[in-house]
N, C-alpha and C. Protein backbone atom coordinates (compact mmCIF):
# COMPACT_ATOMS: atom_id res chain seq x y z
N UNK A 1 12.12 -24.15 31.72
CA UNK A 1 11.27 -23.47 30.81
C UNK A 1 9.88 -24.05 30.94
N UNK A 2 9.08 -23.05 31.32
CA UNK A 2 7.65 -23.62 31.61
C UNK A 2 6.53 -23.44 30.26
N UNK A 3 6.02 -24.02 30.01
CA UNK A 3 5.00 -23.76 28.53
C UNK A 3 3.65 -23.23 29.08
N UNK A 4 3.18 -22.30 29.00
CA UNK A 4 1.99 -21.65 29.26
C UNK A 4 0.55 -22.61 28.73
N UNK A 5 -0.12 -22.15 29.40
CA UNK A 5 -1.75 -23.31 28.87
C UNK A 5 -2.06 -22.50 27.40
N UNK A 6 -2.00 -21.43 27.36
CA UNK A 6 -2.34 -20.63 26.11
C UNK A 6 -1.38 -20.95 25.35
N UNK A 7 -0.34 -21.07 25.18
CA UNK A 7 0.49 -21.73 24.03
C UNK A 7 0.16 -22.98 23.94
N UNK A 8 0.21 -24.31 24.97
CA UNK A 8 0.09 -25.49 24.67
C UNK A 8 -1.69 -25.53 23.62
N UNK A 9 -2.69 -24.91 24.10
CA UNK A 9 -3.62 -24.36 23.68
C UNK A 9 -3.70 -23.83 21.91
N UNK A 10 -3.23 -23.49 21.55
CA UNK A 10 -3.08 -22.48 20.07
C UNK A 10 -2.62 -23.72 19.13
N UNK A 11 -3.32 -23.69 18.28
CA UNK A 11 -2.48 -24.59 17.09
C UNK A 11 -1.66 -24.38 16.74
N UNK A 12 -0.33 -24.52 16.53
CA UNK A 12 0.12 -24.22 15.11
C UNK A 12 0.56 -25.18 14.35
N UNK A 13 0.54 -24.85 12.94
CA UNK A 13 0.38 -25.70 11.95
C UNK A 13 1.65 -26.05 11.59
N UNK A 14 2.16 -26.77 12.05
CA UNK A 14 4.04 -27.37 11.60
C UNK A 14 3.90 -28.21 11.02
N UNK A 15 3.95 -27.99 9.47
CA UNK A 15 4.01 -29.61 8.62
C UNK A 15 5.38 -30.33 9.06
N UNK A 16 4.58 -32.02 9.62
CA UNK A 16 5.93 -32.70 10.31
C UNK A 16 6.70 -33.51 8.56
N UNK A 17 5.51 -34.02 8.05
CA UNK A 17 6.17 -34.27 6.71
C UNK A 17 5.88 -33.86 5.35
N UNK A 18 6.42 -33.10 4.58
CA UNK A 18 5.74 -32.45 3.47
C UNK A 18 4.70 -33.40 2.77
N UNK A 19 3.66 -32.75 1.89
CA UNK A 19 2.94 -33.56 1.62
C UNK A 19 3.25 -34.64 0.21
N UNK A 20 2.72 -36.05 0.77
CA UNK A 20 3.36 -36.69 -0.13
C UNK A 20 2.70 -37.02 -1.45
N UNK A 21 3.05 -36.74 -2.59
CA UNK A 21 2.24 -37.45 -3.71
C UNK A 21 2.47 -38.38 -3.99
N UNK A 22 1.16 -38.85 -4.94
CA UNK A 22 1.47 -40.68 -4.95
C UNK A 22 2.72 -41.19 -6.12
N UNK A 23 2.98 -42.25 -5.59
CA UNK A 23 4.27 -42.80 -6.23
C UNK A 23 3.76 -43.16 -7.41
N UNK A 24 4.82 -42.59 -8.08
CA UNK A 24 4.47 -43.39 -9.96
C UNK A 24 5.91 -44.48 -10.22
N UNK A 25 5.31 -45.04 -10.53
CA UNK A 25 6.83 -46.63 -10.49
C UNK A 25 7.99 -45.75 -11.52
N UNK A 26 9.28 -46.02 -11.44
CA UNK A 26 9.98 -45.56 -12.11
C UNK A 26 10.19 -46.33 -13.28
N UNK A 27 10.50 -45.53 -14.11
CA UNK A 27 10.61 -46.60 -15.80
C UNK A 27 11.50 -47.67 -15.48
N UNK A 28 12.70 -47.78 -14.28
CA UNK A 28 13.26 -48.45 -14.45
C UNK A 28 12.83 -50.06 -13.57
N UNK A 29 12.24 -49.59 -12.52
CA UNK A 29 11.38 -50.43 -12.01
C UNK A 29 10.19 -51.32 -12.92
N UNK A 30 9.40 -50.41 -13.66
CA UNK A 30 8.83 -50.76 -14.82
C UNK A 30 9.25 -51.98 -15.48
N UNK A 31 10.50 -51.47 -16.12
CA UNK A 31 11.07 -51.99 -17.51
C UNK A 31 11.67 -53.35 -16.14
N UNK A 32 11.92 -53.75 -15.32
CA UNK A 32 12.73 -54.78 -14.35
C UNK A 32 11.69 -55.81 -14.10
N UNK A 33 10.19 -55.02 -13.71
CA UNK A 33 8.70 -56.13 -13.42
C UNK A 33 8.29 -56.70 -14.79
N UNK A 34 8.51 -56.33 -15.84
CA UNK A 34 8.33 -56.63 -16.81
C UNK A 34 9.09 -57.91 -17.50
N UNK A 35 10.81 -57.65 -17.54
CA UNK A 35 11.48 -58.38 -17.90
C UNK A 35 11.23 -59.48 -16.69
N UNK A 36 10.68 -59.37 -15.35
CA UNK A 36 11.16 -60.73 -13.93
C UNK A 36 9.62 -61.56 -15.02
N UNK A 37 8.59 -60.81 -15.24
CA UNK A 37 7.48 -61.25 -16.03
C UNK A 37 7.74 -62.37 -17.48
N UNK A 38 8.58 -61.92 -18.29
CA UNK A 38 8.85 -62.14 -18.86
C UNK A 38 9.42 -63.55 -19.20
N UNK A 39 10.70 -63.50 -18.24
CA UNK A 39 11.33 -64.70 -17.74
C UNK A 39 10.69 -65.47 -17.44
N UNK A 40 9.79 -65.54 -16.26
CA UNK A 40 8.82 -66.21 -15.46
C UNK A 40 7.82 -66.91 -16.42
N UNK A 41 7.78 -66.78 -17.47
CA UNK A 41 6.68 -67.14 -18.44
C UNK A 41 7.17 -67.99 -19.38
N UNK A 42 8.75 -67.49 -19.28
CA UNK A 42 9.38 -68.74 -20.47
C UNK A 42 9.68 -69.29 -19.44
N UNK A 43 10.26 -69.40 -18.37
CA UNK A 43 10.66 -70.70 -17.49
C UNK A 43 9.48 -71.69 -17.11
N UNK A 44 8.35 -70.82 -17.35
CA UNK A 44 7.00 -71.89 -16.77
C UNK A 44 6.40 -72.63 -18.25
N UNK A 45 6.47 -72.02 -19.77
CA UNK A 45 6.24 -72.72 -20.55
C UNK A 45 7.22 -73.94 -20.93
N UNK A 46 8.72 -73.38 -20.55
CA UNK A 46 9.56 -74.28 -20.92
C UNK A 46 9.45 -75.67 -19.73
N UNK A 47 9.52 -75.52 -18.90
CA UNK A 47 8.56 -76.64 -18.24
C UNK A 47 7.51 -77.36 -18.20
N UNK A 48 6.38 -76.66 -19.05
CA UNK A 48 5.64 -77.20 -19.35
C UNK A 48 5.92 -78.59 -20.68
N UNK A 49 6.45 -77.55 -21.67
CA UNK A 49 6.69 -78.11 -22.93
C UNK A 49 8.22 -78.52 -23.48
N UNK A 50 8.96 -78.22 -22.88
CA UNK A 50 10.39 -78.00 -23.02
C UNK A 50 10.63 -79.69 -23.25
N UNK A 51 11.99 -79.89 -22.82
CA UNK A 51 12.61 -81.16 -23.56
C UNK A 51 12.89 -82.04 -22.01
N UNK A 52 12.65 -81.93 -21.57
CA UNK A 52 12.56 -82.49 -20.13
C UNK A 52 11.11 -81.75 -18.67
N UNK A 53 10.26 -81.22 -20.20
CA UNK A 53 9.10 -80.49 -19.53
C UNK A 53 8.03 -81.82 -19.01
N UNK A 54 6.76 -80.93 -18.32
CA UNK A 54 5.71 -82.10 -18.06
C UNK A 54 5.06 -82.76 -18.82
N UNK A 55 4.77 -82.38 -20.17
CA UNK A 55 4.05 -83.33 -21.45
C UNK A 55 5.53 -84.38 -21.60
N UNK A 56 6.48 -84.21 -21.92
CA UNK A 56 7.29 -84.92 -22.22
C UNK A 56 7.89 -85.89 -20.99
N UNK A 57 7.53 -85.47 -20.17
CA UNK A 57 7.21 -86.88 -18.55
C UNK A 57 6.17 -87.63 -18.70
N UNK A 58 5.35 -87.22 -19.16
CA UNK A 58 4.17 -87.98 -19.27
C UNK A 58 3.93 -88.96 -20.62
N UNK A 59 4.87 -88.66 -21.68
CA UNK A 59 4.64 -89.43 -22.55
C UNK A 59 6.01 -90.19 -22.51
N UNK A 60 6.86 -90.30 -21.74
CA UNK A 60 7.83 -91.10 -21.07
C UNK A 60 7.46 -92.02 -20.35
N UNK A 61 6.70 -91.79 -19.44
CA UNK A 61 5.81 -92.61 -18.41
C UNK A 61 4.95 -93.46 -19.57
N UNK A 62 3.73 -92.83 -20.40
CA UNK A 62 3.27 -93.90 -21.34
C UNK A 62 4.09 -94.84 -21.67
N UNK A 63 5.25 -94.22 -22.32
CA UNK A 63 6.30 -95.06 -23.10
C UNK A 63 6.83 -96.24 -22.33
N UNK A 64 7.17 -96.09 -20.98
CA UNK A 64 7.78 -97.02 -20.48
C UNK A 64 6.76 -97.87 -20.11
N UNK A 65 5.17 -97.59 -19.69
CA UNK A 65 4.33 -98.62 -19.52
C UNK A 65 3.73 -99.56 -20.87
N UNK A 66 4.70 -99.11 -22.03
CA UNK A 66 4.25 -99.55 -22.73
C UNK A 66 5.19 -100.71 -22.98
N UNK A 67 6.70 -100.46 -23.11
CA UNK A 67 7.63 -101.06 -23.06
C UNK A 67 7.45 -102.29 -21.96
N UNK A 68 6.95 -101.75 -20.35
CA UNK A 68 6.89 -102.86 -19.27
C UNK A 68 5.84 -104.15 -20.03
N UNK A 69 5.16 -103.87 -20.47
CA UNK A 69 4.25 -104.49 -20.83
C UNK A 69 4.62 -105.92 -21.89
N UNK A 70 5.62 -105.01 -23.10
CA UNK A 70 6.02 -105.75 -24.09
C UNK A 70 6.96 -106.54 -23.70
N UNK A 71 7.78 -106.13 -22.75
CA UNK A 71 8.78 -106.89 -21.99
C UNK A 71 8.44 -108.20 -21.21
N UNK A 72 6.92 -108.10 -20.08
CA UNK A 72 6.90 -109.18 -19.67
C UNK A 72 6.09 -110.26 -21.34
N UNK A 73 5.64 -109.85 -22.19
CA UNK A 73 5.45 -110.23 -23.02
C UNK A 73 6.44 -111.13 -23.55
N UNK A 74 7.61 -110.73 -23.91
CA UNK A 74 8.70 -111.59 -24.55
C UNK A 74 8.79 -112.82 -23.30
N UNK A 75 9.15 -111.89 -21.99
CA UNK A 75 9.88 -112.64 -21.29
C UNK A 75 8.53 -114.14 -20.81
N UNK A 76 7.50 -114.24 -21.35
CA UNK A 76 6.33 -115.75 -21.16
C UNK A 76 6.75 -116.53 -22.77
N UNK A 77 7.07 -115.22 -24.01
CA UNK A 77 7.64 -116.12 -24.89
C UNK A 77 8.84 -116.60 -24.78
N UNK A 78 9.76 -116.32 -24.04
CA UNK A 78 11.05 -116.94 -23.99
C UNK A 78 10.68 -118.17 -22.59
N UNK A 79 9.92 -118.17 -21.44
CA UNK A 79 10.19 -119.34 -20.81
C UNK A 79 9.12 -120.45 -22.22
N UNK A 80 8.44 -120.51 -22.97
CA UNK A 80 7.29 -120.95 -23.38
C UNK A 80 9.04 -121.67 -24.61
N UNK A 81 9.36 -121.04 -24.78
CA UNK A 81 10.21 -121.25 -26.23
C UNK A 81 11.64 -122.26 -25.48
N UNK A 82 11.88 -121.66 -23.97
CA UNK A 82 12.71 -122.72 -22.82
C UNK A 82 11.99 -124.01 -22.66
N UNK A 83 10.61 -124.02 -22.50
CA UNK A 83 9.97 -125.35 -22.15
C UNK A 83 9.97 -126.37 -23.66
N UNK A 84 9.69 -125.50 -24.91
CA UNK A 84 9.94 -126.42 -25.80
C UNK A 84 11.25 -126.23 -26.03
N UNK A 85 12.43 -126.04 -25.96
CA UNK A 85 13.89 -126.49 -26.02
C UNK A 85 13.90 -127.80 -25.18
N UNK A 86 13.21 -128.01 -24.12
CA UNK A 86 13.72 -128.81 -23.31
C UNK A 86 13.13 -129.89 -23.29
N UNK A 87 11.88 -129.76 -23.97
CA UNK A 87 10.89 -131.24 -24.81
C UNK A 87 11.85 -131.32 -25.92
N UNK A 88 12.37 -131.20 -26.78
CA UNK A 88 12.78 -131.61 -28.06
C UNK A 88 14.54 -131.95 -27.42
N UNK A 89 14.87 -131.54 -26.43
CA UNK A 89 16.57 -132.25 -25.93
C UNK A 89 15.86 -133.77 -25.03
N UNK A 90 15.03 -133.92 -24.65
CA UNK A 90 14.90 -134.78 -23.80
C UNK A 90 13.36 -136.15 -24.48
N UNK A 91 12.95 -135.36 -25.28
CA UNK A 91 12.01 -136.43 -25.80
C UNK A 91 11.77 -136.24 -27.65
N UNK A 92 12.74 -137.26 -28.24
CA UNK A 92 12.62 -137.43 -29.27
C UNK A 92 11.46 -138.27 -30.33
N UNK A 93 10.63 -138.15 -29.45
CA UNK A 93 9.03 -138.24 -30.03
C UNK A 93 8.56 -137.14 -30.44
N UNK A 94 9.16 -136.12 -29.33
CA UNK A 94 8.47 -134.46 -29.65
C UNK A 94 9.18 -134.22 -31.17
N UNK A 95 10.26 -134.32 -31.37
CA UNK A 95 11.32 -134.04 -32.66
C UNK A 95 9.95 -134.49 -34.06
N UNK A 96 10.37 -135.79 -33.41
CA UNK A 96 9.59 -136.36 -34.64
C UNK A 96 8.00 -135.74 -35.76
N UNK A 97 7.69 -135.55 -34.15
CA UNK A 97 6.42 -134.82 -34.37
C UNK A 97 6.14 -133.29 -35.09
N UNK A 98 7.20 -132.71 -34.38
CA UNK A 98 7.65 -130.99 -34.74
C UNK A 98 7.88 -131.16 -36.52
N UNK A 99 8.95 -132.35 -36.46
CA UNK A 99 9.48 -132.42 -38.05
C UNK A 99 8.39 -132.85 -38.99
N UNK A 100 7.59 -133.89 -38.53
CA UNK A 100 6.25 -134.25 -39.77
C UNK A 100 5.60 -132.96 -39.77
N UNK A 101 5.02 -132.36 -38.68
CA UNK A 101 3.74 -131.23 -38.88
C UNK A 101 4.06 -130.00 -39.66
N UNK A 102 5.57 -129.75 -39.44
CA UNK A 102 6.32 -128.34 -39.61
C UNK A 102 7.09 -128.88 -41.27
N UNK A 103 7.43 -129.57 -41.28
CA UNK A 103 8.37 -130.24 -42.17
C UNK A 103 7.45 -130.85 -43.50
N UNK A 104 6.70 -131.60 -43.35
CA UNK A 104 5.95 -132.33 -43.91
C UNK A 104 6.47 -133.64 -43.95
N UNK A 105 7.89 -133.99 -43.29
CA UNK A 105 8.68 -135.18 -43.73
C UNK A 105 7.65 -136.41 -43.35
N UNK A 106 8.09 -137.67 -43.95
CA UNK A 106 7.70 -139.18 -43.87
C UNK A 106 8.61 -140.12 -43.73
N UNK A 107 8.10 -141.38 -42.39
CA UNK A 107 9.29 -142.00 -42.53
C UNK A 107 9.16 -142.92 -43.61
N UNK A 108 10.67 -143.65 -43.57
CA UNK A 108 10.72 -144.64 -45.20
C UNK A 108 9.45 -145.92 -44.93
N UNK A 109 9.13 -146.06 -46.37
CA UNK A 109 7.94 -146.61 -46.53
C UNK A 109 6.61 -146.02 -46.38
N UNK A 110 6.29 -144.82 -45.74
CA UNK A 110 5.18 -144.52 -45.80
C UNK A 110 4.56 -143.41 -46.74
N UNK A 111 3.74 -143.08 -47.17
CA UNK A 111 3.24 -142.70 -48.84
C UNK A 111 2.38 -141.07 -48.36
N UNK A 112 2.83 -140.13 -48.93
CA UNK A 112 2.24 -138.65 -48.28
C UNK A 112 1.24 -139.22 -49.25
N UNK A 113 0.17 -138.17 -48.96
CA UNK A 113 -1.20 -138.26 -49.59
C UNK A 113 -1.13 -136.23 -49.27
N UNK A 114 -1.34 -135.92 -50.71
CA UNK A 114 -2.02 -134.51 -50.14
C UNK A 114 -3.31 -133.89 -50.95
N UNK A 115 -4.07 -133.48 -49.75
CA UNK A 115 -5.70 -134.02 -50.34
C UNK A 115 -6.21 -131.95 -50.55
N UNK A 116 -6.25 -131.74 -51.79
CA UNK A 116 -6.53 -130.63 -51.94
C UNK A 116 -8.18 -130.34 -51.80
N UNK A 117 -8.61 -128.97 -50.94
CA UNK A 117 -9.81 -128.67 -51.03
C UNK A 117 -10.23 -127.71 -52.39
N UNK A 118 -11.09 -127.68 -53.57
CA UNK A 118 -10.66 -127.11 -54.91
C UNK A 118 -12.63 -126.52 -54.07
């Protein structure tokens, strides 16, 4: 079958695809971007603020630098409170001394004097 120049020539108008109008989203598509929206907004506030969110990391983190802190704190009063355990087991001059200043005690024969500033 041979096609003539005058036919290949001639327009004709064969719509190959009807014409398309523009897409309007379907309600149900709609109502689906909405709710993924939705979600997406409590999962990102609840992270933000939630109970294992980022404010509440961050005032965990304070917390524990606050704690590190108080900790090496004790732990200079406990060697400080070890070094005087170990003056008062080994030198009973220190005793003596701890007991007059802290105590007010006197040994026998000697006379307290207490000198008030009025």
């Amino acid at each position: 079958m041979t096609i003539s120049k005058k036919s290949r020539d001639t327009k004709q108008s064969f719509p190959l695809e009807p014409p398309v109008a523009p897409r309007r989203p379907k309600p149900e598509r709609k109502a689906l971007k909405r709710v993924i929206i939705l979600v997406s907004m409590l999962l990102l506030g609840n992270a933000l603020v939630g109970e294992r969110g980022l404010i509440e990391t961050f005032r965990a983190y304070n917390d524990s630098e606050i704690l590190g802190r108080e900790i090496q704190d004790l732990r200079r009063e406990n060697e400080s409170l070890r070094r005087t355990s170990l003056q008062l087991q080994e030198n009973p001059e220190k005793i003596e001394e701890l007991a007059r200043r802290d105590l007010g005690l006197i040994r026998p024969g000697e006379i307290l004097l207490v000198i008030r500033d009025d």
